[in-house]
PDB file of N, CA and C in Angstrom:
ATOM      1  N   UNK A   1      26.555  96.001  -3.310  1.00  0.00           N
ATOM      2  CA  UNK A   1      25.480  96.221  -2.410  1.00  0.00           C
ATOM      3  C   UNK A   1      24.788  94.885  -2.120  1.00  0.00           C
ATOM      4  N   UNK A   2      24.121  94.514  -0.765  1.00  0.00           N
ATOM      5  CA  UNK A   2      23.786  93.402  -0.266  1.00  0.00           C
ATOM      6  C   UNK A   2      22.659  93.316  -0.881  1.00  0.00           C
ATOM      7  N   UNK A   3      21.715  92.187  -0.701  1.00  0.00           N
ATOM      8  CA  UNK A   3      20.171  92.508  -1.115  1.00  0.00           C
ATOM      9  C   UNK A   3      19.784  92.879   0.067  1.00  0.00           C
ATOM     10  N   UNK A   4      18.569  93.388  -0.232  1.00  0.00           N
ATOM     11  CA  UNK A   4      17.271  93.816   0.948  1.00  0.00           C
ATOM     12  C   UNK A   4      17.124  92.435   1.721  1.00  0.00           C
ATOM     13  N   UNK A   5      16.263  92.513   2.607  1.00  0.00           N
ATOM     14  CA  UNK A   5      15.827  91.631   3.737  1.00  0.00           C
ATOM     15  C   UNK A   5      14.522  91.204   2.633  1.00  0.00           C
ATOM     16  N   UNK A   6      13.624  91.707   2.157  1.00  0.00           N
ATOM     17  CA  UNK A   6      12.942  91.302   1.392  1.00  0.00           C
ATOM     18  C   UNK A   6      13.360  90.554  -0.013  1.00  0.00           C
ATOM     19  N   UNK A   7      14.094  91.055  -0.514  1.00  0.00           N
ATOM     20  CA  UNK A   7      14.519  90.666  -1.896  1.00  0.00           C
ATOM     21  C   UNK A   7      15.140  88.923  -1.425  1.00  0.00           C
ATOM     22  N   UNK A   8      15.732  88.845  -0.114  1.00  0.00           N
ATOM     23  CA  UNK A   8      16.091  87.642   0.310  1.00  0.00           C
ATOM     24  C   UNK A   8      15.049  86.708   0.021  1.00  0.00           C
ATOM     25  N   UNK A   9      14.179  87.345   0.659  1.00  0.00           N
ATOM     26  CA  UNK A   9      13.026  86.203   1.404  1.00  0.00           C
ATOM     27  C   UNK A   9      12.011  86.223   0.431  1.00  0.00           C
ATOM     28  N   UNK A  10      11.923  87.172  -1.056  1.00  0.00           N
ATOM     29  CA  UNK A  10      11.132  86.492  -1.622  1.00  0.00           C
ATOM     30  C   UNK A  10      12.077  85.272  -2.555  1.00  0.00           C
ATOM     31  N   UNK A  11      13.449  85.405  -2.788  1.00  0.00           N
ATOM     32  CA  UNK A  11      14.085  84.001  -3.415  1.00  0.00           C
ATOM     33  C   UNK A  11      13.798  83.396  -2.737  1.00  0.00           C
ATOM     34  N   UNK A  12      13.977  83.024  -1.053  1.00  0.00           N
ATOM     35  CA  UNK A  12      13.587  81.574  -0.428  1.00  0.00           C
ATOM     36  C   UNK A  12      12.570  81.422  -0.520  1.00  0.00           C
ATOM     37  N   UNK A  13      11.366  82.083  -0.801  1.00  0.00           N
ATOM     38  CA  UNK A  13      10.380  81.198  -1.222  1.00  0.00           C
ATOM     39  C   UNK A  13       9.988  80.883  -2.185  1.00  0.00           C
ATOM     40  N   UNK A  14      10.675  81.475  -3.390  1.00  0.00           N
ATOM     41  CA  UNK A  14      11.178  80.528  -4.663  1.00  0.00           C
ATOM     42  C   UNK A  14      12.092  79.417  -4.542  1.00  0.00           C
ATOM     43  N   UNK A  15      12.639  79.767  -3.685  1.00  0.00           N
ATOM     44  CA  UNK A  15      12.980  78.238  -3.413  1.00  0.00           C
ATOM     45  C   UNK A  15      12.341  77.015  -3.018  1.00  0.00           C
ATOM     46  N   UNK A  16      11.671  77.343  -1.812  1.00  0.00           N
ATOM     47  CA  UNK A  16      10.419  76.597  -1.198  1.00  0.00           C
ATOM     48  C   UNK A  16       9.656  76.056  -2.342  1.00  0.00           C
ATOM     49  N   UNK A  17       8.996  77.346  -3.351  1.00  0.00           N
ATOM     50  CA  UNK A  17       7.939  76.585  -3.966  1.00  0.00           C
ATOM     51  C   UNK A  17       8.187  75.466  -5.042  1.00  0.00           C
ATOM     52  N   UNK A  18       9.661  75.619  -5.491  1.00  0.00           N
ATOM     53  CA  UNK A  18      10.445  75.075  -6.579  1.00  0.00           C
ATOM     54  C   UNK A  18      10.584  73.848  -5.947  1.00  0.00           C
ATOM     55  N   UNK A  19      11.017  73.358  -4.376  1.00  0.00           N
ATOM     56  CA  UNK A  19      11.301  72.819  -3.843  1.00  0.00           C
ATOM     57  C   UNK A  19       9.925  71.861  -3.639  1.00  0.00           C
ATOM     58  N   UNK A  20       8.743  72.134  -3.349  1.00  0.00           N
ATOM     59  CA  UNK A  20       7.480  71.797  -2.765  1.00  0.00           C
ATOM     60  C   UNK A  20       7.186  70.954  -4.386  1.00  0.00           C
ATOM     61  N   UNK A  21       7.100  71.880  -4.776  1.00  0.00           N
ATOM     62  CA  UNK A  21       6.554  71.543  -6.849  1.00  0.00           C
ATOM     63  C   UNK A  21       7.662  69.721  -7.425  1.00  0.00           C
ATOM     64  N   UNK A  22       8.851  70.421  -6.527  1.00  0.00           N
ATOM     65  CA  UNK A  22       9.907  68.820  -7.695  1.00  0.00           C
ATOM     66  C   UNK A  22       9.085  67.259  -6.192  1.00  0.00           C
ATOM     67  N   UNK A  23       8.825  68.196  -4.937  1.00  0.00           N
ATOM     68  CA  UNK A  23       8.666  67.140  -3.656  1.00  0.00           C
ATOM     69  C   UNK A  23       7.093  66.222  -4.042  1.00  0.00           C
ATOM     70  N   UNK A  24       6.028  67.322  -4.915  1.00  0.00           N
ATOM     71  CA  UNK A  24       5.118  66.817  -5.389  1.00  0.00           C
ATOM     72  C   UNK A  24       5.068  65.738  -6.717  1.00  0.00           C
ATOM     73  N   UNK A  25       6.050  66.284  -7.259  1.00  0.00           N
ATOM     74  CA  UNK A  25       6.631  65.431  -8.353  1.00  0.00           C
ATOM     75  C   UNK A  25       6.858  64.013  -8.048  1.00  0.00           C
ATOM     76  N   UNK A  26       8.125  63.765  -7.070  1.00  0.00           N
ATOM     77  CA  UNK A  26       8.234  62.813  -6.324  1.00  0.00           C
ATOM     78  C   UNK A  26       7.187  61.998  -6.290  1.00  0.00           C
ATOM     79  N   UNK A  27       6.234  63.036  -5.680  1.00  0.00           N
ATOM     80  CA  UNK A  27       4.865  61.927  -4.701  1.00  0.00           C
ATOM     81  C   UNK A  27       4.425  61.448  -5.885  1.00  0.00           C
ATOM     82  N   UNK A  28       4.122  61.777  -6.747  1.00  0.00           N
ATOM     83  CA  UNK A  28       3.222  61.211  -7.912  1.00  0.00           C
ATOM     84  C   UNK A  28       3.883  60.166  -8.630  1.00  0.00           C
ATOM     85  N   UNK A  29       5.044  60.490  -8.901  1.00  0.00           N
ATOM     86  CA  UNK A  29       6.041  59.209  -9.091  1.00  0.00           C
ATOM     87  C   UNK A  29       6.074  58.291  -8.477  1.00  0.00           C
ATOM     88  N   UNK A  30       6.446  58.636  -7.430  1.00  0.00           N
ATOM     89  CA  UNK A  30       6.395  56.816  -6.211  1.00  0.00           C
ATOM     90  C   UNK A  30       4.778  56.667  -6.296  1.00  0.00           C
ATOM     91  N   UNK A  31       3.808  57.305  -6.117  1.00  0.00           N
ATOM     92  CA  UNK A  31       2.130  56.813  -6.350  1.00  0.00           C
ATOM     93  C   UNK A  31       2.413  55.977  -7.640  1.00  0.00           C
ATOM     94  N   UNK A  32       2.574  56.511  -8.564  1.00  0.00           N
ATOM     95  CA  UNK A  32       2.756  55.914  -9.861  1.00  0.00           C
ATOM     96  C   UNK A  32       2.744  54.480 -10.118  1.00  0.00           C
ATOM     97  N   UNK A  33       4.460  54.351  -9.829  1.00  0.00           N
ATOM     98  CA  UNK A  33       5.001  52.958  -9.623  1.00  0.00           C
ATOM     99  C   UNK A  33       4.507  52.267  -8.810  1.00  0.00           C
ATOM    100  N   UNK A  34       4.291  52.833  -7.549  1.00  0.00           N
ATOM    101  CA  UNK A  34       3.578  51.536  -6.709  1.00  0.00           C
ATOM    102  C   UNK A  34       2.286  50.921  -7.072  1.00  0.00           C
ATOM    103  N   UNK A  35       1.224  51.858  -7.900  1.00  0.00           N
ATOM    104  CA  UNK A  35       0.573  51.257  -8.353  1.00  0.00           C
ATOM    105  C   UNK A  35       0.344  50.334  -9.119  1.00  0.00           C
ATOM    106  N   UNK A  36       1.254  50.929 -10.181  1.00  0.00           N
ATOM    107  CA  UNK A  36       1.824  49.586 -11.578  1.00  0.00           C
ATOM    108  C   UNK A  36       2.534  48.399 -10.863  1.00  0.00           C
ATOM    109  N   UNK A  37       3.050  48.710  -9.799  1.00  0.00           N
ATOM    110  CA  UNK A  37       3.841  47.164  -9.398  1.00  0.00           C
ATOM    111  C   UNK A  37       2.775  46.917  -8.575  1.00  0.00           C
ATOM    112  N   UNK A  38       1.741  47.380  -7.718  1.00  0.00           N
ATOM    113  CA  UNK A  38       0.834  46.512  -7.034  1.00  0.00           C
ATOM    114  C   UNK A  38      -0.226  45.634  -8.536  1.00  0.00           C
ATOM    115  N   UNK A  39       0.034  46.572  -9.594  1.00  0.00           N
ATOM    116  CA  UNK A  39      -1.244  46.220 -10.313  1.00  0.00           C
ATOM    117  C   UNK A  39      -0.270  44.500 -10.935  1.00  0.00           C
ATOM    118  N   UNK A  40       1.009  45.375 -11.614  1.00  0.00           N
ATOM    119  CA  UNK A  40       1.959  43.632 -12.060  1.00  0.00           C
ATOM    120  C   UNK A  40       1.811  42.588 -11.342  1.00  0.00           C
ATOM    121  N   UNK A  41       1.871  42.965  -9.453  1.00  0.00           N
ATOM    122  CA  UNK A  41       1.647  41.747  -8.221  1.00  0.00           C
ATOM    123  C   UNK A  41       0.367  40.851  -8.954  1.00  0.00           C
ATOM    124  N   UNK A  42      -0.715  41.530  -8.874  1.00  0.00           N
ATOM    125  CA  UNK A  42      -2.384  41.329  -8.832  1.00  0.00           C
ATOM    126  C   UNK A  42      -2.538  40.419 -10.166  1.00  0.00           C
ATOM    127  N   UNK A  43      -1.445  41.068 -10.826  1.00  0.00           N
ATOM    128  CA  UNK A  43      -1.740  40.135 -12.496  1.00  0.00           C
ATOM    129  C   UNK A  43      -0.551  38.636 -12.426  1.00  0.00           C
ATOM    130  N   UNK A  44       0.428  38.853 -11.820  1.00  0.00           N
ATOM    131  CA  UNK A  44       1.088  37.367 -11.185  1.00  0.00           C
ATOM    132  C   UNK A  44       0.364  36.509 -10.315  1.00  0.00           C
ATOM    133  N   UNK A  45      -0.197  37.300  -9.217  1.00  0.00           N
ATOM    134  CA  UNK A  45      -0.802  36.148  -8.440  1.00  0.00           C
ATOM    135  C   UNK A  45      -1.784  35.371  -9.148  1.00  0.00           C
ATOM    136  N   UNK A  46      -2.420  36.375 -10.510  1.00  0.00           N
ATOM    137  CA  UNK A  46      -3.499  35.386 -10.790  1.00  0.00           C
ATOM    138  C   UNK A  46      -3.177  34.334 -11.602  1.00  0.00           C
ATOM    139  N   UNK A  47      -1.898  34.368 -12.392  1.00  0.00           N
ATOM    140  CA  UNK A  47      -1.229  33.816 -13.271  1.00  0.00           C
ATOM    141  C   UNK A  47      -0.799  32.454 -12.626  1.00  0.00           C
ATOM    142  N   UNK A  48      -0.113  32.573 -11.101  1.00  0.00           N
ATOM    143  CA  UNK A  48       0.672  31.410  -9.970  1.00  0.00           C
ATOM    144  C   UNK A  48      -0.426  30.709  -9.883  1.00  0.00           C
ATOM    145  N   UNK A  49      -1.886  31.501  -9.329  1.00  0.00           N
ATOM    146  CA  UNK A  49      -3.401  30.516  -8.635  1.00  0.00           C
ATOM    147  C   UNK A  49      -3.698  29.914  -9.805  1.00  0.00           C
ATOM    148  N   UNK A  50      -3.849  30.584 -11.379  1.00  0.00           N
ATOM    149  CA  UNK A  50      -4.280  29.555 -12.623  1.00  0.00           C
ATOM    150  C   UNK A  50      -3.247  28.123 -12.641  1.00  0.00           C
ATOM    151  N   UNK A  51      -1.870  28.416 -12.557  1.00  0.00           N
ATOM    152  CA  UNK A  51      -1.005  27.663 -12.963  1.00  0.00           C
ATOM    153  C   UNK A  51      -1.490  26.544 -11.643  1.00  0.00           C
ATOM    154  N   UNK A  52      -1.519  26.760 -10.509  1.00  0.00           N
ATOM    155  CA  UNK A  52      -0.798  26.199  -9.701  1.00  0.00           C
ATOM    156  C   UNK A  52      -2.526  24.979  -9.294  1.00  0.00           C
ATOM    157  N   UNK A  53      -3.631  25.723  -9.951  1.00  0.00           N
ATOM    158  CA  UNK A  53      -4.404  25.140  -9.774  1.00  0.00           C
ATOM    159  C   UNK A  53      -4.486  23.829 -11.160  1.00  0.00           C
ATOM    160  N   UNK A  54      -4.111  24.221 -12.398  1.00  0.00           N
ATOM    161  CA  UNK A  54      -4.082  23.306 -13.619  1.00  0.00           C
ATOM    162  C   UNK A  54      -2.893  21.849 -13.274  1.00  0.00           C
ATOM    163  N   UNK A  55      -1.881  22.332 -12.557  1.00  0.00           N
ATOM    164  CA  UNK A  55      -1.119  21.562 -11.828  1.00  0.00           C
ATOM    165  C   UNK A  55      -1.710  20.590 -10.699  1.00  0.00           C
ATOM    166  N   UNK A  56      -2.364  21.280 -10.080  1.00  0.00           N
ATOM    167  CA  UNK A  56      -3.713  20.765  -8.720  1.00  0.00           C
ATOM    168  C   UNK A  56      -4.144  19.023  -9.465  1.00  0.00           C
ATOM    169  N   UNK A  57      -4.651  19.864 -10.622  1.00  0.00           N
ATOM    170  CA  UNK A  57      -5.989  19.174 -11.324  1.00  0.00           C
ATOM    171  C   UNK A  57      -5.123  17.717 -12.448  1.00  0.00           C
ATOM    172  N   UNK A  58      -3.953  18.081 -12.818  1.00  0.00           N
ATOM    173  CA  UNK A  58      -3.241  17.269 -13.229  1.00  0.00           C
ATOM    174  C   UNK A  58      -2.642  16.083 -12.001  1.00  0.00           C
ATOM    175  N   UNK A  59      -2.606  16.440 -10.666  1.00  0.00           N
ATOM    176  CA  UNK A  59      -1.688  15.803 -10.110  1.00  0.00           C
ATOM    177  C   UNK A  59      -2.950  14.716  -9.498  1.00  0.00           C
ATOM    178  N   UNK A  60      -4.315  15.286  -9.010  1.00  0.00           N
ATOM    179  CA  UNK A  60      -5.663  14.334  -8.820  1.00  0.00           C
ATOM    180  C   UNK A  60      -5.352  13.610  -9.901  1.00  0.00           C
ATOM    181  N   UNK A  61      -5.500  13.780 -11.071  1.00  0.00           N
ATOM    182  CA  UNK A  61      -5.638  12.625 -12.312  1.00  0.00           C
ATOM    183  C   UNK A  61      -4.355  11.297 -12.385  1.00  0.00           C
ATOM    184  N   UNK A  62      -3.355  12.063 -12.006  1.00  0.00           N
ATOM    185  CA  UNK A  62      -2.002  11.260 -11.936  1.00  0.00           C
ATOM    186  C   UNK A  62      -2.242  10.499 -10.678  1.00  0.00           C
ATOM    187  N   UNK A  63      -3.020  10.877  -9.769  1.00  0.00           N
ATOM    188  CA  UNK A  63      -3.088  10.276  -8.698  1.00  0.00           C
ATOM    189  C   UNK A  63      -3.793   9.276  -8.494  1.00  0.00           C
ATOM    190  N   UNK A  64      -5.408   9.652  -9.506  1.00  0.00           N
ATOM    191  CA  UNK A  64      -6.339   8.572  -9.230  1.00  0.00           C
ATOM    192  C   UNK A  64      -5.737   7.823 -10.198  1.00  0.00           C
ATOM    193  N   UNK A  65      -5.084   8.058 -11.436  1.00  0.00           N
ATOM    194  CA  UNK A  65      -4.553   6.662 -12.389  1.00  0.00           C
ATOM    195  C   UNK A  65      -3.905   5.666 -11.466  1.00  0.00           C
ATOM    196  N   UNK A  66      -2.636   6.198 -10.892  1.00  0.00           N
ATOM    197  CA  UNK A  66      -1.927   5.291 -10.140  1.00  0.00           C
ATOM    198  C   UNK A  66      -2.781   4.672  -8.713  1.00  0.00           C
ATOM    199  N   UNK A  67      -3.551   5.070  -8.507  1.00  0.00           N
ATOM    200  CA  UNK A  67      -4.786   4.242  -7.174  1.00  0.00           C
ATOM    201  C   UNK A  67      -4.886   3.131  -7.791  1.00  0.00           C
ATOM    202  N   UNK A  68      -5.538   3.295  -9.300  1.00  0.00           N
ATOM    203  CA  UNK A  68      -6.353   2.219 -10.358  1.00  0.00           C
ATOM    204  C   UNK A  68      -5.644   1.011 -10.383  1.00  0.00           C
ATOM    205  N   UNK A  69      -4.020   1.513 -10.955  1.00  0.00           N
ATOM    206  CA  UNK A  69      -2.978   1.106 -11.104  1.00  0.00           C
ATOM    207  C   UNK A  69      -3.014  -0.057 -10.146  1.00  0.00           C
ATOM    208  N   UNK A  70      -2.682   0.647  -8.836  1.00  0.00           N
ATOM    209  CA  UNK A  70      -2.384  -0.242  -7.450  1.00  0.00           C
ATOM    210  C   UNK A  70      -3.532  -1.335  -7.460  1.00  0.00           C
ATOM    211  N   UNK A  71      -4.377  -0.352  -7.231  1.00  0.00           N
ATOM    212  CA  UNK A  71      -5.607  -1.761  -6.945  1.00  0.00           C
ATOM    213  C   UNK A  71      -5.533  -2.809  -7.930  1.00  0.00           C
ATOM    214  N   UNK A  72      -5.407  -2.370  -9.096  1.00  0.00           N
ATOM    215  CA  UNK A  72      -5.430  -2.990 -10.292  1.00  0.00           C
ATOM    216  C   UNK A  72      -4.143  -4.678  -9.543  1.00  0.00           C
ATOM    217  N   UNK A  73      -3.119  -4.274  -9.406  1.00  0.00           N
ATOM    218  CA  UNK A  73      -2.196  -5.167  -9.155  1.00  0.00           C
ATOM    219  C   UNK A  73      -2.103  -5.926  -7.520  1.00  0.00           C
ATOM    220  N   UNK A  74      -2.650  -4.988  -6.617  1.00  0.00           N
ATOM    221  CA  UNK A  74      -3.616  -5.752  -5.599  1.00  0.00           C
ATOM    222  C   UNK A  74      -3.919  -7.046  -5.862  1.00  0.00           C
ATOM    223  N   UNK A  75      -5.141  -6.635  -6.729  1.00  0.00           N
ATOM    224  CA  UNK A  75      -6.295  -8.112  -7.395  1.00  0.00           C
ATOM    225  C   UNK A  75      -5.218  -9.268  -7.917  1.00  0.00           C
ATOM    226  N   UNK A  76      -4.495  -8.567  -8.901  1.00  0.00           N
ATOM    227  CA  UNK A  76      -3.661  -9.672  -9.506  1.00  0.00           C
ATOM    228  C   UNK A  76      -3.022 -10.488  -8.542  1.00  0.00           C
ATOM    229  N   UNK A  77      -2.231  -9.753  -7.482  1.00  0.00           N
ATOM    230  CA  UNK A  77      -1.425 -10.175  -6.546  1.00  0.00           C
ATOM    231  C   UNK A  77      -2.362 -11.910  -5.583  1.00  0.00           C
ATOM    232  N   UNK A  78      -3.452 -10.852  -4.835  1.00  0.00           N
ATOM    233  CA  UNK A  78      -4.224 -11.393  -4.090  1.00  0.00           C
ATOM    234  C   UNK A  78      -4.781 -13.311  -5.384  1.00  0.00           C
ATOM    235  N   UNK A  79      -5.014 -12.690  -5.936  1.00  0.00           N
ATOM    236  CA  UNK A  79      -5.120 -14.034  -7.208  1.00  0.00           C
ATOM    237  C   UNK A  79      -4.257 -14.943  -7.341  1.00  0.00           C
ATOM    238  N   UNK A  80      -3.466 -14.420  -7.528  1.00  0.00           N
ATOM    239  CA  UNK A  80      -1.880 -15.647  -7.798  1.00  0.00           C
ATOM    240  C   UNK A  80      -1.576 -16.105  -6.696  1.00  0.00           C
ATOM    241  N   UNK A  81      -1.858 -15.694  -5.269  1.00  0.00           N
ATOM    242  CA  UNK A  81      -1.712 -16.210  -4.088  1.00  0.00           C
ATOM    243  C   UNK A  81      -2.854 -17.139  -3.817  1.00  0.00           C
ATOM    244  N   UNK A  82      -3.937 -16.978  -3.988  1.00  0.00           N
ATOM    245  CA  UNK A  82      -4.552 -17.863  -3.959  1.00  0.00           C
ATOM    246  C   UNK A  82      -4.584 -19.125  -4.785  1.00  0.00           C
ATOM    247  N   UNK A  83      -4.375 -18.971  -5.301  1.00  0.00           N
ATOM    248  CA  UNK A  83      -3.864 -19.805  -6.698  1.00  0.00           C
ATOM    249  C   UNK A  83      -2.409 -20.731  -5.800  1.00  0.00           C
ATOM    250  N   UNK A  84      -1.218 -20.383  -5.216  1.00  0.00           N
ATOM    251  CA  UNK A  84      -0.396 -20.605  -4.962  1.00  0.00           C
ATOM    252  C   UNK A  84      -0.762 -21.331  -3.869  1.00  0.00           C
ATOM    253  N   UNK A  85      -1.615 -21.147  -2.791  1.00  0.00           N
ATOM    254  CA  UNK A  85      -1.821 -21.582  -1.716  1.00  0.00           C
ATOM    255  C   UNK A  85      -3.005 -22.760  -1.843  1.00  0.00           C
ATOM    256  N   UNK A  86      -3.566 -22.438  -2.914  1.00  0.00           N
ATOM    257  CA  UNK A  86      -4.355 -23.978  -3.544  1.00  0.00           C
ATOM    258  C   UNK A  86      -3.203 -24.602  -4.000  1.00  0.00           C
ATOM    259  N   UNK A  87      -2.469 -24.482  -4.320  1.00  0.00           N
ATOM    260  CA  UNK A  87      -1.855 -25.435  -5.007  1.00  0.00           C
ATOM    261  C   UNK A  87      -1.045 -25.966  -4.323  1.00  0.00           C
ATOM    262  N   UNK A  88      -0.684 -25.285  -3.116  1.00  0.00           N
ATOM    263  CA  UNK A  88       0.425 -26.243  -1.762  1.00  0.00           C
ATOM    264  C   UNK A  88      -1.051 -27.049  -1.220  1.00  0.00           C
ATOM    265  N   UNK A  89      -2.009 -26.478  -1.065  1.00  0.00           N
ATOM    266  CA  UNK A  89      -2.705 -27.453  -0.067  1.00  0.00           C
ATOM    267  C   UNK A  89      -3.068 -28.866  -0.586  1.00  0.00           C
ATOM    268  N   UNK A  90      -3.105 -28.906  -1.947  1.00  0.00           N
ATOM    269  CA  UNK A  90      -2.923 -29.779  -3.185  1.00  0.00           C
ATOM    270  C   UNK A  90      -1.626 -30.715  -2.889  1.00  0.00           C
ATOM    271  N   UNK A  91      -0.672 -30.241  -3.355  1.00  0.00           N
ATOM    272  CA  UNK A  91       0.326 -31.038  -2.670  1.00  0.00           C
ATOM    273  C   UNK A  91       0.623 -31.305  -1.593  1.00  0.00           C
ATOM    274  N   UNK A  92       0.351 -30.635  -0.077  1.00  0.00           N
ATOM    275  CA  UNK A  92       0.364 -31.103   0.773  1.00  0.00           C
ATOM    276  C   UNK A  92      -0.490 -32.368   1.377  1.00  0.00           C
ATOM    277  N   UNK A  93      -1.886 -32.154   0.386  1.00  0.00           N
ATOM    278  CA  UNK A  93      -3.098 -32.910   0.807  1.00  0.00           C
ATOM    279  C   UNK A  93      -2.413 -34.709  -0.081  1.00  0.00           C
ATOM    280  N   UNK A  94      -1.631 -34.279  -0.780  1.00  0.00           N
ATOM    281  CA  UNK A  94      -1.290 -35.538  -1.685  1.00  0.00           C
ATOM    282  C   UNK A  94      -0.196 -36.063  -0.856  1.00  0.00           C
ATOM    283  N   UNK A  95       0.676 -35.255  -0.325  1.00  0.00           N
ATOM    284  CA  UNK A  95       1.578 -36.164   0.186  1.00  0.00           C
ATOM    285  C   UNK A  95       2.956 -35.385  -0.171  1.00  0.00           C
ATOM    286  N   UNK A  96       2.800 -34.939  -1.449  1.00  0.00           N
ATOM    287  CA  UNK A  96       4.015 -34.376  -2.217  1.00  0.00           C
ATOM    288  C   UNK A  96       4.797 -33.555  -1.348  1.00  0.00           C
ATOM    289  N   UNK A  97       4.161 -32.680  -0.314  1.00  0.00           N
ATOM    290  CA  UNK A  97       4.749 -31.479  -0.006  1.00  0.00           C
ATOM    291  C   UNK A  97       5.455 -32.043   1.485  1.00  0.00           C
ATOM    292  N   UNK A  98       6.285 -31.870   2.143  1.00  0.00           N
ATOM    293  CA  UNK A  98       6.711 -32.172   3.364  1.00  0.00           C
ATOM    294  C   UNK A  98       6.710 -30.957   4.178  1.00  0.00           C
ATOM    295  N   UNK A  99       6.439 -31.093   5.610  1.00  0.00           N
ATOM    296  CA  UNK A  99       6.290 -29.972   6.378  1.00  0.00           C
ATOM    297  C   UNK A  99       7.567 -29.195   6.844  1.00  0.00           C
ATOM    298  N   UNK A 100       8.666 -29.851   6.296  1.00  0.00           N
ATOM    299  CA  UNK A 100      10.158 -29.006   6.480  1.00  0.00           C
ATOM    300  C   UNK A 100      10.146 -28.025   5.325  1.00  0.00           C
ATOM    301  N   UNK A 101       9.588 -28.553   4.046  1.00  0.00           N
ATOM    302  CA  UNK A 101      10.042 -27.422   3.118  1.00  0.00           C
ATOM    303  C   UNK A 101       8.748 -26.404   3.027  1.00  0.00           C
ATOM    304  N   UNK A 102       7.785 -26.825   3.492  1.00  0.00           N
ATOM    305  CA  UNK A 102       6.367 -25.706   3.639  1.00  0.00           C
ATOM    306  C   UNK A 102       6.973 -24.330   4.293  1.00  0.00           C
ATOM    307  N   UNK A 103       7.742 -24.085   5.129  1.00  0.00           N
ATOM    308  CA  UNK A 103       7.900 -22.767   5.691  1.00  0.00           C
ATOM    309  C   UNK A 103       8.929 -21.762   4.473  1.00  0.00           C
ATOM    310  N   UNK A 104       9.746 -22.630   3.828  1.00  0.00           N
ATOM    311  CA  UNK A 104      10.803 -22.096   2.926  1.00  0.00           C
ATOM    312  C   UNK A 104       9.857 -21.685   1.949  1.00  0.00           C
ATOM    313  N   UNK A 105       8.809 -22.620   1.076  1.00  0.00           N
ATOM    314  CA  UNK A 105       8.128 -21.890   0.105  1.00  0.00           C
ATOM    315  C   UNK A 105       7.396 -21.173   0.349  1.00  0.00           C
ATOM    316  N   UNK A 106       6.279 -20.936   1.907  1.00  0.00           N
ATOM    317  CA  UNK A 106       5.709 -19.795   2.117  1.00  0.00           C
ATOM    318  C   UNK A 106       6.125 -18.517   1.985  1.00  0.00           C
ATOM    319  N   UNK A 107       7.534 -18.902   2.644  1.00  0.00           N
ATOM    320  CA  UNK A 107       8.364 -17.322   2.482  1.00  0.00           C
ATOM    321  C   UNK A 107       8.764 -16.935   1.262  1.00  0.00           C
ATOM    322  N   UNK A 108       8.857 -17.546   0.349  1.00  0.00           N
ATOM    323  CA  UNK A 108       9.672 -17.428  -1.204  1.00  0.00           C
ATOM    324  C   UNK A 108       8.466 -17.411  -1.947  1.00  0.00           C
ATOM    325  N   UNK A 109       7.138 -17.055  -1.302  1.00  0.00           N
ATOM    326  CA  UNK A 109       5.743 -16.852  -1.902  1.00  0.00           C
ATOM    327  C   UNK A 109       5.292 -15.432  -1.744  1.00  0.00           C
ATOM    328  N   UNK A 110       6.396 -15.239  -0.619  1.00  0.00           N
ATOM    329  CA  UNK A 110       5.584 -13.871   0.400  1.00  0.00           C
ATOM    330  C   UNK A 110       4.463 -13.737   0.891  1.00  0.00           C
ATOM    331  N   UNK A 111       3.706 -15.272   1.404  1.00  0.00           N
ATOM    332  CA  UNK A 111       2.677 -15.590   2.106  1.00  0.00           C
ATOM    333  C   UNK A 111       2.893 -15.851   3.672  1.00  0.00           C
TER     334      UNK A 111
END
């Protein structure tokens, strides 16, 4: 014997509700996870901005050392040239220096 027209239609909506109940399931699951991975995002980004700022703050310091650095050897530079260029005008003023070889030692001075 077939079932009734009723006896049908109350299984499909045991089906439905069985169906609705695992679809709610679902939802709460994907809510779930997306939250925990938006919340994991929120706790990396702050982790990248700490890092990336301690890095920031290291690379100013590395930076202003080597400024110091430079200038530092600037001075020296600028010094020994002066020094060098007293000391041709010295020999030039004496006689020692001739005006053929003045252009060769300027250049081999990097003046």
């Amino acid at each position: 014997m077939s079932p009734s027209l009723a006896e049908r239609t109350i299984v499909n909506e045991t089906k439905i509700e069985v169906l609705e109940e695992k679809l709610d399931d679902l939802r709460h699951t994907v809510n779930d996870n997306h939250n925990r991975l938006m919340d994991q995002l929120d706790n990396m980004r702050e982790i990248s901005c700490k890092q990336h700022a301690e890095l920031a703050s290291q690379l100013e310091q590395t930076t202003d050392s080597l400024k110091l650095k430079i200038t530092n050897l600037e001075k020296l530079k600028d010094k020994w040239q002066l020094y060098a260029i007293a000391f041709l005008a010295f020999l030039a003023g004496c006689g020692w220096l001739h005006a053929i070889n003045l252009p060769t030692i300027l250049k081999f001075l990097g003046i």
